[in-house]
C-alpha atoms as a PDB file:
ATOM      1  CA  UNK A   1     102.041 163.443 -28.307  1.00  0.00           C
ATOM      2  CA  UNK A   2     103.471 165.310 -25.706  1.00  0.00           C
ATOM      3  CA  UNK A   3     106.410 167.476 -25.703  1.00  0.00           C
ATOM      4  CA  UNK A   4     109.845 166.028 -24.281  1.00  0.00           C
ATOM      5  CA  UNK A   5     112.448 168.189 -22.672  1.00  0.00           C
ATOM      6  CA  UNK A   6     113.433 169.763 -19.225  1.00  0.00           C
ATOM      7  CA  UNK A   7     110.674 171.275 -17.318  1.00  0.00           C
ATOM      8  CA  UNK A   8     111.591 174.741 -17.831  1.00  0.00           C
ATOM      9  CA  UNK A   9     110.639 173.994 -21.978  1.00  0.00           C
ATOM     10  CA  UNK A  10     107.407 173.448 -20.457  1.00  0.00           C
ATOM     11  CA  UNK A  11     104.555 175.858 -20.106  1.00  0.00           C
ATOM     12  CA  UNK A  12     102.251 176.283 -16.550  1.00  0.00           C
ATOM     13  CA  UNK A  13      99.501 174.506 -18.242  1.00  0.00           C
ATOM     14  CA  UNK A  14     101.610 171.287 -19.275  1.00  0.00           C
ATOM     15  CA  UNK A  15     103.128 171.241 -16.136  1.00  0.00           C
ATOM     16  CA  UNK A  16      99.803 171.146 -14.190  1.00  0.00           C
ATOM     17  CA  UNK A  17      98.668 168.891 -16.652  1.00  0.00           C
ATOM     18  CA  UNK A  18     101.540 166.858 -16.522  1.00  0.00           C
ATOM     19  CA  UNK A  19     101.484 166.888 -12.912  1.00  0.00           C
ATOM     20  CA  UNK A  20      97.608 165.871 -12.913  1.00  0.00           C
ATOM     21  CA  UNK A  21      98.754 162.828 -15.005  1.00  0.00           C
ATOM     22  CA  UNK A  22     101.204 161.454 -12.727  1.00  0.00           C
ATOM     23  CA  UNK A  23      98.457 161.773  -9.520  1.00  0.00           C
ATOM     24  CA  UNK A  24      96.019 160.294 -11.659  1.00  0.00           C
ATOM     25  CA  UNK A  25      98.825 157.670 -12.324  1.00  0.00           C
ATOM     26  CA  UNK A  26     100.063 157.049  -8.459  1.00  0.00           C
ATOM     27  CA  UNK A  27      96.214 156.818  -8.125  1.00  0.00           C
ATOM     28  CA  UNK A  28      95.084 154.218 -10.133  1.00  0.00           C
ATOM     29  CA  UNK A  29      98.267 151.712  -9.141  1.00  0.00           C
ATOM     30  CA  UNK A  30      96.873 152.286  -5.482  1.00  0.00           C
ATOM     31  CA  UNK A  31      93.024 152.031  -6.220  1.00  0.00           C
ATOM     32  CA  UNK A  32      94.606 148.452  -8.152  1.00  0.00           C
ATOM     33  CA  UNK A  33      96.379 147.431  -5.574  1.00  0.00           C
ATOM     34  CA  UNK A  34      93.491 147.935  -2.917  1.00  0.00           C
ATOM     35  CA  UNK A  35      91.571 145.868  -5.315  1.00  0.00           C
ATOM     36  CA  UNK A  36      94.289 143.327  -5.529  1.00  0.00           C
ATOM     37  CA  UNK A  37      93.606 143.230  -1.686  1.00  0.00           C
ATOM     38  CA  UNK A  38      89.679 143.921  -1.512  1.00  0.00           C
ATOM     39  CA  UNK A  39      89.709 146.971  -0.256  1.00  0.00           C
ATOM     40  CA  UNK A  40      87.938 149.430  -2.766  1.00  0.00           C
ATOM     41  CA  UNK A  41      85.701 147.908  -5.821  1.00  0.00           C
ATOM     42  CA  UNK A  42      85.554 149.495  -8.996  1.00  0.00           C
ATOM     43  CA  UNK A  43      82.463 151.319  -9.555  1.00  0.00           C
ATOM     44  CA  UNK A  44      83.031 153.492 -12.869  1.00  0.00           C
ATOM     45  CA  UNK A  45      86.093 154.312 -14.822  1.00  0.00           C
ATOM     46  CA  UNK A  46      87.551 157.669 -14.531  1.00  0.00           C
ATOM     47  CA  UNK A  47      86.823 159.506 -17.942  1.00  0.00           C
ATOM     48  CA  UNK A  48      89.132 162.184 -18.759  1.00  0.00           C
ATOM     49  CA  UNK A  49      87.651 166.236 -19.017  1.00  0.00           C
ATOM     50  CA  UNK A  50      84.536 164.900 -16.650  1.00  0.00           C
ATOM     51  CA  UNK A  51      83.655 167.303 -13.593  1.00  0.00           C
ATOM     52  CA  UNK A  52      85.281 164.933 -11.592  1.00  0.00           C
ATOM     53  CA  UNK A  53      88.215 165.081 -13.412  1.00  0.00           C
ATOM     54  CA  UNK A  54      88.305 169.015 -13.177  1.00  0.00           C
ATOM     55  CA  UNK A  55      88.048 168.953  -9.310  1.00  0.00           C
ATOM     56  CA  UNK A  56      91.292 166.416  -9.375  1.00  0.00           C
ATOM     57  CA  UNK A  57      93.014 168.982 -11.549  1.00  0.00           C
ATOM     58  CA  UNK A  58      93.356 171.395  -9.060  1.00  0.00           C
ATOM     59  CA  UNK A  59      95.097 171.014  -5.205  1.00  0.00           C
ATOM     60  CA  UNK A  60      94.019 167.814  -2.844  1.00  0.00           C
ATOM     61  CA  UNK A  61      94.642 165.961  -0.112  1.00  0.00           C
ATOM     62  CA  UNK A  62      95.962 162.582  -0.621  1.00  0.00           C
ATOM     63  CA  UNK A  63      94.757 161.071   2.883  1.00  0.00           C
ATOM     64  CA  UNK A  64      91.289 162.855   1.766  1.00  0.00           C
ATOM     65  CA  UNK A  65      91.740 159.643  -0.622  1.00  0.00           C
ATOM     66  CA  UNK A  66      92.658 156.877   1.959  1.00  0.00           C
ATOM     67  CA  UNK A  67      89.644 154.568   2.707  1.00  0.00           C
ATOM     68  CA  UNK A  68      90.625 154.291   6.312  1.00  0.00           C
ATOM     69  CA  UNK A  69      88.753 156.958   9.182  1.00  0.00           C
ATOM     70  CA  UNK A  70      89.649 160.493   8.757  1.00  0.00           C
ATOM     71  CA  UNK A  71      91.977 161.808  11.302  1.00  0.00           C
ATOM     72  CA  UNK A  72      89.103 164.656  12.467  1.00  0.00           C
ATOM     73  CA  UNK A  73      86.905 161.942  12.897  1.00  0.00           C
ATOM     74  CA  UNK A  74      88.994 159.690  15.156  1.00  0.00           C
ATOM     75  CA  UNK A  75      90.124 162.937  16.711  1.00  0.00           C
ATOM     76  CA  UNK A  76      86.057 163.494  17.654  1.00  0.00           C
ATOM     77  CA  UNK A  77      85.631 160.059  19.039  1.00  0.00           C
ATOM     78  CA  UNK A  78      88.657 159.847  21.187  1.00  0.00           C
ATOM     79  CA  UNK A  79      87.208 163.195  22.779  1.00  0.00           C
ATOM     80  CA  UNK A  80      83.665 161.303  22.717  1.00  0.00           C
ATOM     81  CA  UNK A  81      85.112 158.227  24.893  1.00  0.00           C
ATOM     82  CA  UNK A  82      87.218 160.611  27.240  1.00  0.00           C
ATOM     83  CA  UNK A  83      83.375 162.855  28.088  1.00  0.00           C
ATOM     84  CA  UNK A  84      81.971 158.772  28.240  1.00  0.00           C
ATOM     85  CA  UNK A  85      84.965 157.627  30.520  1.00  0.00           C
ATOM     86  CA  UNK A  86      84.864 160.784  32.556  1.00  0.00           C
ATOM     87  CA  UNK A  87      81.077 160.740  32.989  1.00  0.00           C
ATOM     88  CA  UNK A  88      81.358 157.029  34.086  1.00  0.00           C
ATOM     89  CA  UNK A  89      84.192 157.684  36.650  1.00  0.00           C
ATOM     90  CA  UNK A  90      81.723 160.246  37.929  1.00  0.00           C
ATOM     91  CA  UNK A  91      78.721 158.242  38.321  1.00  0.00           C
ATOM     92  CA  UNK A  92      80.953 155.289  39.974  1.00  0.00           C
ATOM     93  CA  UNK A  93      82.074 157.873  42.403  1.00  0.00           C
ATOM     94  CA  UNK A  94      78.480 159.281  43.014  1.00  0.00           C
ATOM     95  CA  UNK A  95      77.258 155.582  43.665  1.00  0.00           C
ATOM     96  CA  UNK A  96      80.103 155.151  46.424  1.00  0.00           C
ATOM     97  CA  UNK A  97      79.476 158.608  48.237  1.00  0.00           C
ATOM     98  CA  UNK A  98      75.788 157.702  47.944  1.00  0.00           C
ATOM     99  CA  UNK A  99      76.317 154.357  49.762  1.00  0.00           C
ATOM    100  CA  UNK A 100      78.894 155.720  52.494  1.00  0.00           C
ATOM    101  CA  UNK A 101      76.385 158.360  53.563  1.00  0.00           C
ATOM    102  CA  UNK A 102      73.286 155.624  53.669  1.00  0.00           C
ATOM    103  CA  UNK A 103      75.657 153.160  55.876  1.00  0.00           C
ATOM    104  CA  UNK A 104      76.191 156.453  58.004  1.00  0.00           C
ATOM    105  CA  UNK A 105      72.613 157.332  57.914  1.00  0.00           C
ATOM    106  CA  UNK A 106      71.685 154.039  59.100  1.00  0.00           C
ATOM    107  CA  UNK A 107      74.126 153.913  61.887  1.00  0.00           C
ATOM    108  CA  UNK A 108      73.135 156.955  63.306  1.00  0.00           C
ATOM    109  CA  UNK A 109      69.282 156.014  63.034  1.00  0.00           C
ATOM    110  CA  UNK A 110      70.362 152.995  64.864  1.00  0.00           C
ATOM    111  CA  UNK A 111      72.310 154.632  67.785  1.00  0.00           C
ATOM    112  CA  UNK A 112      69.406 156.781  67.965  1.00  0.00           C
ATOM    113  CA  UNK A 113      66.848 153.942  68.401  1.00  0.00           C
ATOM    114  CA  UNK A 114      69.185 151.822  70.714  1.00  0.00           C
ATOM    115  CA  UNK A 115      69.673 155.185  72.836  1.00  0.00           C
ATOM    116  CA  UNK A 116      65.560 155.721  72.419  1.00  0.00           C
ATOM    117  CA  UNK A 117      64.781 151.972  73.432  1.00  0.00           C
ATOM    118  CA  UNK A 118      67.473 152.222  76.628  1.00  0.00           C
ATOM    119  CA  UNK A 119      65.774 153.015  79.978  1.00  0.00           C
ATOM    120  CA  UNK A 120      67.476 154.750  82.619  1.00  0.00           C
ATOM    121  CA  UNK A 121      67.985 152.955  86.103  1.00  0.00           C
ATOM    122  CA  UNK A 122      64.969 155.003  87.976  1.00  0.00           C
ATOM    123  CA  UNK A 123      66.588 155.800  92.082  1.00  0.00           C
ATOM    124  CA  UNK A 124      63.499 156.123  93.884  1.00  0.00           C
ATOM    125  CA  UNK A 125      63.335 159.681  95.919  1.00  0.00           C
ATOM    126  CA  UNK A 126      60.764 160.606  97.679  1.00  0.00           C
ATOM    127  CA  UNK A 127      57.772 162.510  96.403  1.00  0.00           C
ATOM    128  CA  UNK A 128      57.715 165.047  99.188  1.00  0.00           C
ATOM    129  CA  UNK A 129      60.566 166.567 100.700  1.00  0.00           C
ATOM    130  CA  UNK A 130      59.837 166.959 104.677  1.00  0.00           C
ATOM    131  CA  UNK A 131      61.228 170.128 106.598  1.00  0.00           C
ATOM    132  CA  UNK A 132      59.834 168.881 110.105  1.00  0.00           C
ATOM    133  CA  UNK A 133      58.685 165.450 111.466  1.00  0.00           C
ATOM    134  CA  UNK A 134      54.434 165.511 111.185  1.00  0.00           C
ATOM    135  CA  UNK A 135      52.253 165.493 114.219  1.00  0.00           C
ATOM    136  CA  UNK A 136      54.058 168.493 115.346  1.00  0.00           C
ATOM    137  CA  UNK A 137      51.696 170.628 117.379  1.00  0.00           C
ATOM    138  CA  UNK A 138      51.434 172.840 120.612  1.00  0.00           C
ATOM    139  CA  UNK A 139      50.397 170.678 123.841  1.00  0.00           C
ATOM    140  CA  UNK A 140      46.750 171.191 124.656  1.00  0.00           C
ATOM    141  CA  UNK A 141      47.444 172.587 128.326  1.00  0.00           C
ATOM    142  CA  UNK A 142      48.828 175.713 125.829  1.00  0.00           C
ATOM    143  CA  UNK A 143      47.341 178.930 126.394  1.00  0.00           C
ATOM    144  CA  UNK A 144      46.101 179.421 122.657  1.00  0.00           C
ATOM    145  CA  UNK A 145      45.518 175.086 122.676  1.00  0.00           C
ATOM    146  CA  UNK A 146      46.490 172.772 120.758  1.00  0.00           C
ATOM    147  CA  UNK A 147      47.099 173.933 117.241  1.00  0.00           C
ATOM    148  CA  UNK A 148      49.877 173.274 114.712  1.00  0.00           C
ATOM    149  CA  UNK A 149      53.549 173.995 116.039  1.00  0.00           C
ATOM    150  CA  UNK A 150      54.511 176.469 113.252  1.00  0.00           C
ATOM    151  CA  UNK A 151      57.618 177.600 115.570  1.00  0.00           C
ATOM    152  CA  UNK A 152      59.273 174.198 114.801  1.00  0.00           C
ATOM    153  CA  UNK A 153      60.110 175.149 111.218  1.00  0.00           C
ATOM    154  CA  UNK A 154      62.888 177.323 110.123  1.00  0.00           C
ATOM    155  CA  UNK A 155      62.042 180.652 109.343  1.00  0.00           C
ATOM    156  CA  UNK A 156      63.388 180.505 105.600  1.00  0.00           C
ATOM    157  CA  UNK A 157      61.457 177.319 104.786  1.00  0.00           C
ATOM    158  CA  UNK A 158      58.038 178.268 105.733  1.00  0.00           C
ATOM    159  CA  UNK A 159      57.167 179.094 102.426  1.00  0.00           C
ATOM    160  CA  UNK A 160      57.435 175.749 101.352  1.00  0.00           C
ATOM    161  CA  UNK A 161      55.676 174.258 104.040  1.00  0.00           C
ATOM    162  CA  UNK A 162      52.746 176.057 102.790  1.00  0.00           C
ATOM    163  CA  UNK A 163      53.349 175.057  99.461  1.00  0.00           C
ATOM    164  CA  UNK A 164      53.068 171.165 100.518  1.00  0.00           C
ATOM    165  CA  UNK A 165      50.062 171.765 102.562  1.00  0.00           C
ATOM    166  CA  UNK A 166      48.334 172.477  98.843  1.00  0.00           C
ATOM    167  CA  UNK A 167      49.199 169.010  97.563  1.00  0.00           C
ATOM    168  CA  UNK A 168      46.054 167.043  97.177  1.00  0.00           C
ATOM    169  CA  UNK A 169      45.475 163.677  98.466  1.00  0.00           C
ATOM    170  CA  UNK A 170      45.985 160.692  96.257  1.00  0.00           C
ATOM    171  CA  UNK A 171      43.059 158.121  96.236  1.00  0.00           C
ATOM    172  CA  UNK A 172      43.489 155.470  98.191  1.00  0.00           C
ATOM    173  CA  UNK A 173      45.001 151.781  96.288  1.00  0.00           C
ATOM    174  CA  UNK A 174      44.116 148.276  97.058  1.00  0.00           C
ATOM    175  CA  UNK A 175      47.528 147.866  98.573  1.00  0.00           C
ATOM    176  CA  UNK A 176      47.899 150.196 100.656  1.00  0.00           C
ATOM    177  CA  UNK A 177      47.513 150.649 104.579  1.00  0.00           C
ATOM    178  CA  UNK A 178      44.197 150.861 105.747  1.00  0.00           C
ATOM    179  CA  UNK A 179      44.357 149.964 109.542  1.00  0.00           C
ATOM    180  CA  UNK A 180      46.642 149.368 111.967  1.00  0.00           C
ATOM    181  CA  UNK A 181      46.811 147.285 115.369  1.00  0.00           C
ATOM    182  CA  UNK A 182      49.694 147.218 117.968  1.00  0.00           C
ATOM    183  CA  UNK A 183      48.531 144.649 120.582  1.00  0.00           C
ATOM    184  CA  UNK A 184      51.350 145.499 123.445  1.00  0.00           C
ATOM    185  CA  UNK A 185      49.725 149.495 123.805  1.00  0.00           C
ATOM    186  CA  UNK A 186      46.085 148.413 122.512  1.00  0.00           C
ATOM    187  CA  UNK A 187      46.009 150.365 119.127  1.00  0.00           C
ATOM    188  CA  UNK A 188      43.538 149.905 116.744  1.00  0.00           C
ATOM    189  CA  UNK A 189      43.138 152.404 114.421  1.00  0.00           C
ATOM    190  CA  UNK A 190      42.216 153.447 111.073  1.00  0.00           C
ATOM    191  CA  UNK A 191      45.124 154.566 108.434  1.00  0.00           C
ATOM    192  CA  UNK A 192      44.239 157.434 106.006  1.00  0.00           C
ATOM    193  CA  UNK A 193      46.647 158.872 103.129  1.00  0.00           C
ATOM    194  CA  UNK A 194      48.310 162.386 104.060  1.00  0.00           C
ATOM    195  CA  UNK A 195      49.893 163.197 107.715  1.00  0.00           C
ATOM    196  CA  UNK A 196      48.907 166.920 107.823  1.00  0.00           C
ATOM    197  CA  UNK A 197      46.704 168.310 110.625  1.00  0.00           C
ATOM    198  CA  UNK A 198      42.927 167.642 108.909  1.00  0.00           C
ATOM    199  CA  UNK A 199      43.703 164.102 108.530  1.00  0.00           C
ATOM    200  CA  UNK A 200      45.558 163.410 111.931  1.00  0.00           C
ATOM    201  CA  UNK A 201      41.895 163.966 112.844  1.00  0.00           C
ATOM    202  CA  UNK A 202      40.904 161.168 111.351  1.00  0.00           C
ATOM    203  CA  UNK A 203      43.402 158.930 112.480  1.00  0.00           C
ATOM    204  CA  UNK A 204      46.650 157.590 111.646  1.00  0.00           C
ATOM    205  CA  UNK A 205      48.203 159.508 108.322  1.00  0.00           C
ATOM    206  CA  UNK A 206      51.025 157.790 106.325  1.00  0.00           C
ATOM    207  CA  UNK A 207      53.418 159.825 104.141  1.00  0.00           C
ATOM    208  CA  UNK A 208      52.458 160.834 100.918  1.00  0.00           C
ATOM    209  CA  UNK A 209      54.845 158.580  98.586  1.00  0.00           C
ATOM    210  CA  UNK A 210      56.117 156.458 101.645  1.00  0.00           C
ATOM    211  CA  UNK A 211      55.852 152.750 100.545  1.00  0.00           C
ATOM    212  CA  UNK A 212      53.312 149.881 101.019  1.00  0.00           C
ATOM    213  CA  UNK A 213      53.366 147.952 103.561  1.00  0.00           C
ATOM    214  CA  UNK A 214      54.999 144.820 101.996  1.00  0.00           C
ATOM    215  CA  UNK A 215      57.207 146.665  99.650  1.00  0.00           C
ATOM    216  CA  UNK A 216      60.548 147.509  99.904  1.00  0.00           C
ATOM    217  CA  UNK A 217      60.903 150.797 101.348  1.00  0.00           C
ATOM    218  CA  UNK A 218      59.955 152.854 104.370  1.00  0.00           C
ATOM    219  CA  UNK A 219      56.404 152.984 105.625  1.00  0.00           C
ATOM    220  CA  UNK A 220      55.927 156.035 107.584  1.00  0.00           C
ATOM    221  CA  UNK A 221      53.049 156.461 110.148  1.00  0.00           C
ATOM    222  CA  UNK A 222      52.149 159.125 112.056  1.00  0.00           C
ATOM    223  CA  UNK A 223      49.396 159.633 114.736  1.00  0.00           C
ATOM    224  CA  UNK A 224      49.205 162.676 118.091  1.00  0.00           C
ATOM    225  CA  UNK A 225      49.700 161.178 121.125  1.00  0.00           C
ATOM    226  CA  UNK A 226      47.662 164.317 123.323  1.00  0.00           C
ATOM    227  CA  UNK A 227      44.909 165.060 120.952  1.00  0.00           C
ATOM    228  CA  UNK A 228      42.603 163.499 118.923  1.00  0.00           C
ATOM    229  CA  UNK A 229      42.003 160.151 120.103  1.00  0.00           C
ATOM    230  CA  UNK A 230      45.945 160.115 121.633  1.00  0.00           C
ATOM    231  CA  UNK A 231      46.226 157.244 119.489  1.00  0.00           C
ATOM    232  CA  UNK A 232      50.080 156.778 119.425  1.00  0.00           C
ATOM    233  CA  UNK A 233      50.170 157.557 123.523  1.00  0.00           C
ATOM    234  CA  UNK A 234      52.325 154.655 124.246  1.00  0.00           C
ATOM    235  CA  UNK A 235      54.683 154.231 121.494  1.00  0.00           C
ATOM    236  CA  UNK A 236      57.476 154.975 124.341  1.00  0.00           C
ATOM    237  CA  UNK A 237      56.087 151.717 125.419  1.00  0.00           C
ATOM    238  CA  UNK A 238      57.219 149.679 122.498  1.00  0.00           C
ATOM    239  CA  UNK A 239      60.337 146.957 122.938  1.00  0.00           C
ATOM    240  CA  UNK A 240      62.113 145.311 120.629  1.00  0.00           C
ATOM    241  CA  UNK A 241      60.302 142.066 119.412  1.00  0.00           C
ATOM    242  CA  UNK A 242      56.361 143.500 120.100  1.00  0.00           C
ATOM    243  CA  UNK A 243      54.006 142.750 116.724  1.00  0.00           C
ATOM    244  CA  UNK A 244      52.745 145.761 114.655  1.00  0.00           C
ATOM    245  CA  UNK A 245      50.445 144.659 111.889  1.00  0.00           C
ATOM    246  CA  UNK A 246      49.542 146.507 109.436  1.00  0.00           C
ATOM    247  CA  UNK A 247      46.415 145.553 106.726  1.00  0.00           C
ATOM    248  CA  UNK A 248      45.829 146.600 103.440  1.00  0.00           C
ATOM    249  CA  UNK A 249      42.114 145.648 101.188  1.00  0.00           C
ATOM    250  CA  UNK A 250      44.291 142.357 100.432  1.00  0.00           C
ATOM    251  CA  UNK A 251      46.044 141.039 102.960  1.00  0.00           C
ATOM    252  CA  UNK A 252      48.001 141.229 106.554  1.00  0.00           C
ATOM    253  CA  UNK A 253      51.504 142.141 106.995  1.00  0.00           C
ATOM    254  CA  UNK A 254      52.855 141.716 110.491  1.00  0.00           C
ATOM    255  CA  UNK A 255      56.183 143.806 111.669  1.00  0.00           C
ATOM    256  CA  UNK A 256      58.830 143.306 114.856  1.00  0.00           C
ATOM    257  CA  UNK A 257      59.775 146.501 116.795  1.00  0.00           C
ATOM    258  CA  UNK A 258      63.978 146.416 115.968  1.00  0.00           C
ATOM    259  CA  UNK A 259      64.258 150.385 117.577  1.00  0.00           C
ATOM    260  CA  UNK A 260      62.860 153.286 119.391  1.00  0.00           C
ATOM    261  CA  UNK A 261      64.549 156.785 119.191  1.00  0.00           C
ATOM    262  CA  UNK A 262      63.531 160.225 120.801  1.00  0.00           C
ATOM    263  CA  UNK A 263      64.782 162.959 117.812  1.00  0.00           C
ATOM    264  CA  UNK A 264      64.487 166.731 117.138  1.00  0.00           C
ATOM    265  CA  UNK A 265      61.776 167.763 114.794  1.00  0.00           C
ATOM    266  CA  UNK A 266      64.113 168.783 112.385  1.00  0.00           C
ATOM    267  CA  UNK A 267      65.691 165.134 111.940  1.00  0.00           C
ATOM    268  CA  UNK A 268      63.783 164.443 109.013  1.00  0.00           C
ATOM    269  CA  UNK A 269      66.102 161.056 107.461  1.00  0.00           C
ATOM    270  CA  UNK A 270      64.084 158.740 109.990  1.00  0.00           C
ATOM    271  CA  UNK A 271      61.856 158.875 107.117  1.00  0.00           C
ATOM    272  CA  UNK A 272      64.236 158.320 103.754  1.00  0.00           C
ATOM    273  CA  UNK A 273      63.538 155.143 102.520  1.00  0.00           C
ATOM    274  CA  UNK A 274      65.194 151.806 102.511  1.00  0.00           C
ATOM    275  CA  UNK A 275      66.433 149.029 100.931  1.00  0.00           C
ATOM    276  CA  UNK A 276      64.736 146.816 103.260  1.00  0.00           C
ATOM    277  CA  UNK A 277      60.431 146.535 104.163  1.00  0.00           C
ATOM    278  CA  UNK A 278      60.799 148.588 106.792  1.00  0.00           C
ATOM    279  CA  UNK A 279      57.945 150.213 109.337  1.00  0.00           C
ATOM    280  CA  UNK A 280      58.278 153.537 111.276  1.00  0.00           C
ATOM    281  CA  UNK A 281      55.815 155.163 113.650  1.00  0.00           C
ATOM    282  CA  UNK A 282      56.122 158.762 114.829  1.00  0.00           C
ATOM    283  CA  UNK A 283      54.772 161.279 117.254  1.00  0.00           C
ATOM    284  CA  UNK A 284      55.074 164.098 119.464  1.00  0.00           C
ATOM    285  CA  UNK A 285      57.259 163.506 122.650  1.00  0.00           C
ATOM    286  CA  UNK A 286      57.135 163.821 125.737  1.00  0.00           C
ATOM    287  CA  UNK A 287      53.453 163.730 126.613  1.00  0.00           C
ATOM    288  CA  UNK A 288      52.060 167.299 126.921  1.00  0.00           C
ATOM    289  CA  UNK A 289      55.174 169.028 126.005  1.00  0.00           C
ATOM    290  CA  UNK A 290      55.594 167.640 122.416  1.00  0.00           C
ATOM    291  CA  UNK A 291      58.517 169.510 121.556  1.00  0.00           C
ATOM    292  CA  UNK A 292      60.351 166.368 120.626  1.00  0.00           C
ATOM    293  CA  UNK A 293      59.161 163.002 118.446  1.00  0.00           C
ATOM    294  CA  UNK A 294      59.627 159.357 119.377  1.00  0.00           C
ATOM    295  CA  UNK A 295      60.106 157.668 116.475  1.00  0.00           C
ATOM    296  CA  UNK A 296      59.361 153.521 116.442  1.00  0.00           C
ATOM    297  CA  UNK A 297      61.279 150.985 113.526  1.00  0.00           C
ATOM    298  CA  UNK A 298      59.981 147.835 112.611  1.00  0.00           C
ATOM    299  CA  UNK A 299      61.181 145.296 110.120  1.00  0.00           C
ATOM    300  CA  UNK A 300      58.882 142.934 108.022  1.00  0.00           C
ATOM    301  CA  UNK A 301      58.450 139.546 109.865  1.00  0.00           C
ATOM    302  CA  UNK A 302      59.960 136.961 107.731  1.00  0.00           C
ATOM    303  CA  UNK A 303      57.400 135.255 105.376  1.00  0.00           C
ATOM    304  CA  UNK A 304      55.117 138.407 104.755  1.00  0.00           C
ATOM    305  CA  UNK A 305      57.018 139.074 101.398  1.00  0.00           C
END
């Protein structure tokens, strides 16, 4: 029976005893009421001076005794779904960066392709740039003979006259000029490629990279009218309307005098090319002075194309 009176009557120990009895108290009407509810199930009835019962005796935490989460432990899993949350937000943001820059890798591997697969428009230019007009040479009645007429070109561009005299010969192609007739003067005459003094020897020369005869573009012929054979003699001859055919390995292509010009040496765009089929013969002029060239155009007779 325990003693009745104000708490000062009381000694420390029945105070803390007293005080364990009223926890033990306020605990067993909750641990009834959670049963009342389901909560918590009875396992074994407290029993009074157990080790148990020494441990409640001294200081406690009352939520320590709430069947619900500890706070520390929904403390640690908020943090633990912020790190997940954050570590998501960061792989979502990874995955867009990593698609922008593959739609930007593939546009600028297809702009390179689509630049790669365009062609430029080609303008034709010739192969050879001409400082004189060929057959240029010193008349035979000369003191020294006939030889080439070196005093034609300009001082500062012999150089590259020697240069071109180095270029070799292409082989000759099925299509292009082999022989050449002119009926009104009586020419008939071999065509070989190159216009330089070893193969005026030989005949008529075209320009290196002048066109086929057929083709769009200039054919340029050139032939001495004083030496070697005087094959292109007459050209002054020509009118407008005479026949110049012209054969290749496959076929015939037949062209109509249009012009005749007498030009310096120097006037070397009788031989840029043209949009048309166009035919031009050239030589030295006058006869046995050749310090000038005549310089014949023809256009393709309609129905060669």
């Amino acid at each position: 029976m325990r003693k009745t009176g104000s708490p000062e009557d009381l000694s420390a120990e029945e105070l803390r005893r007293l005080l364990v009895e009223k926890r033990r108290a306020s605990r067993q009407e909750r641990l009834e009421r959670y049963r009342r509810t389901g909560r918590v199930v009875l396992v074994a009835p407290d029993v009074d001076g157990s080790p148990l019962e020494d441990m409640r005796s001294g200081d406690f935490d009352e939520s320590a005794e709430d069947p619900q989460t500890p706070p520390s432990s929904t403390r640690r899993k908020r943090i633990l779904d912020g790190l997940l949350l954050f570590v998501e937000l960061l792989a979502v943001v990874g995955l867009i960066l990593l698609l922008f820059n593959g739609i930007n890798m593939m546009r600028e591997l297809n702009d390179e392709v689509a630049i790669a697969l365009e062609q430029p428009t080609l303008t034709p230019t010739p192969l050879i740039v001409s400082v004189v007009l060929p057959s240029g040479h010193t008349p035979p009645t000369s003191p020294e003979g006939a030889r080439p007429n070196e005093a034609e070109i300009p001082q500062h561009l012999k150089p590259l006259v020697q240069s071109l005299a180095n270029i070799p010969i292409p082989t000759p192609g099925p299509e292009q000029a082999t022989r050449i007739q002119i009926p009104a003067i009586g020419v008939d005459a071999p065509i070989v490629q190159g216009d330089g003094w070893e193969q005026l020897k030989k005949g008529v020369g075209q320009q290196i990279g002048s066109a086929d005869p057929g083709d769009k573009g200039n054919v340029v012929l050139s032939a001495h009218n004083d030496i070697f054979g005087e094959i292109f003699r007459d050209l002054d001859r020509l009118q407008p309307g005479d026949e110049i055919t012209i054969y290749t390995n496959q076929r015939a292509y037949s062209y109509v005098v249009s012009d005749s010009k007498v030009l310096e040496p120097t006037q070397v765009d009788i031989m840029d090319s043209t949009s048309q089929p166009t035919l031009t013969l050239i030589s030295c002029y006058p006869y046995l002075v050749d310090d000038q060239r005549i310089a014949i155009t023809s256009r393709l007779q309609a129905g060669n194309n």
